[in-house]
Protein backbone atom coordinates (compact mmCIF):
# COMPACT_ATOMS: atom_id res chain seq x y z
CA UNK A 1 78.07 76.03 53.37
CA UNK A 2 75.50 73.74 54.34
CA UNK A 3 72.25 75.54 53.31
CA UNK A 4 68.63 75.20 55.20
CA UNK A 5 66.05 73.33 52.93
CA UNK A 6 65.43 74.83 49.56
CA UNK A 7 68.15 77.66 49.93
CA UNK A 8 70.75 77.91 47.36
CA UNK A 9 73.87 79.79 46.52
CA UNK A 10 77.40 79.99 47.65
CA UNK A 11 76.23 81.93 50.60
CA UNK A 12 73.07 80.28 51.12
CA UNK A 13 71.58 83.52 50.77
CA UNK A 14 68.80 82.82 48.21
CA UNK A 15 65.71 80.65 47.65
CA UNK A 16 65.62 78.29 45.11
CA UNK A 17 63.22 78.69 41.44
CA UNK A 18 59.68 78.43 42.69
CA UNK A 19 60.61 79.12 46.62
CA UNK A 20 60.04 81.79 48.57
CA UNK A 21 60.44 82.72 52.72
CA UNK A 22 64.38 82.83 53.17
CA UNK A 23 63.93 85.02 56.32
CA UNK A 24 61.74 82.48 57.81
CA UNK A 25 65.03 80.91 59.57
CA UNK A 26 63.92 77.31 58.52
CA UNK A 27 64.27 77.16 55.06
CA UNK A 28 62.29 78.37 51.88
CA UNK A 29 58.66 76.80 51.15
CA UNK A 30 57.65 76.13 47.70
CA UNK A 31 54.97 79.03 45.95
CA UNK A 32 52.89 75.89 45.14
CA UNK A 33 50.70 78.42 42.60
CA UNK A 34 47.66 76.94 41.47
CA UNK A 35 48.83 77.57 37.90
CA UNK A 36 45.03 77.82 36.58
CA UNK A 37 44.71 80.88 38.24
CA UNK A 38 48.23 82.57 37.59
CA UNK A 39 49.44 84.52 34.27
CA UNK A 40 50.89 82.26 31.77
CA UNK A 41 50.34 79.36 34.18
CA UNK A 42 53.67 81.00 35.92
CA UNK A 43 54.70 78.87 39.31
CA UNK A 44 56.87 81.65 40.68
CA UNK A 45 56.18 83.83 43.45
CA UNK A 46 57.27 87.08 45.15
CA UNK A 47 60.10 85.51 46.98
CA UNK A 48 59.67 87.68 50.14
CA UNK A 49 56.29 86.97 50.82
CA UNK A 50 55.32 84.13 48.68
CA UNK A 51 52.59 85.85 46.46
CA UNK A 52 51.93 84.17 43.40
CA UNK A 53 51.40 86.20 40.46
CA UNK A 54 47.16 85.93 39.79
CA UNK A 55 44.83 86.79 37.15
CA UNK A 56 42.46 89.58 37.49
CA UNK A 57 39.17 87.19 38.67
CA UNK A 58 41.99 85.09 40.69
CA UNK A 59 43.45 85.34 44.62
CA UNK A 60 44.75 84.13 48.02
CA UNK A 61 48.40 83.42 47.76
CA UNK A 62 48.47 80.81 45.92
CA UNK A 63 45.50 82.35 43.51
CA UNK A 64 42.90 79.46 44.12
CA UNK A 65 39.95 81.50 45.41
CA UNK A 66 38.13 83.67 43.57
CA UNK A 67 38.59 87.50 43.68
CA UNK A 68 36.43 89.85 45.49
CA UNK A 69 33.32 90.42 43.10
CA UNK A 70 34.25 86.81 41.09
CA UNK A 71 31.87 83.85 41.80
CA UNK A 72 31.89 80.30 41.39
CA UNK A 73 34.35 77.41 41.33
CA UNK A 74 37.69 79.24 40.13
CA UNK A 75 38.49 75.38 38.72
CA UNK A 76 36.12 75.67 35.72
């Protein structure tokens, strides 16, 4: 089979490493985790819903804002 963008397998029934969004009908996206806010600078995500995996102080998808109760630029 011809697979949509960033799906993989012989069924196309999977995202690819890093990918998440396979029910989205157009293709998976990429987690894009900012990897300074994840654990063990991990760029996976929860392939349904594209949830990267934060630290504690650490959120929004992608884990680039700061966490309820956490101040300041999450960068430094």
């Amino acid at each position: 089979c011809k697979c949509l963008p960033n799906v993989v397998g012989q069924q196309c029934t999977e995202c690819k490493l890093d990918h998440y969004g396979l029910t989205s009908g157009e293709g998976c996206k990429d987690c894009d985790c900012d990897t300074l806010g994840t654990y063990m600078n991990r760029t996976d995500c929860y392939p349904s819903n594209g949830q990267c995996h934060c630290l504690p102080s650490r959120g929004g998808r992608d884990c680039s804002e700061c966490n309820d109760f956490h101040w300041g630029d999450p960068n430094i």
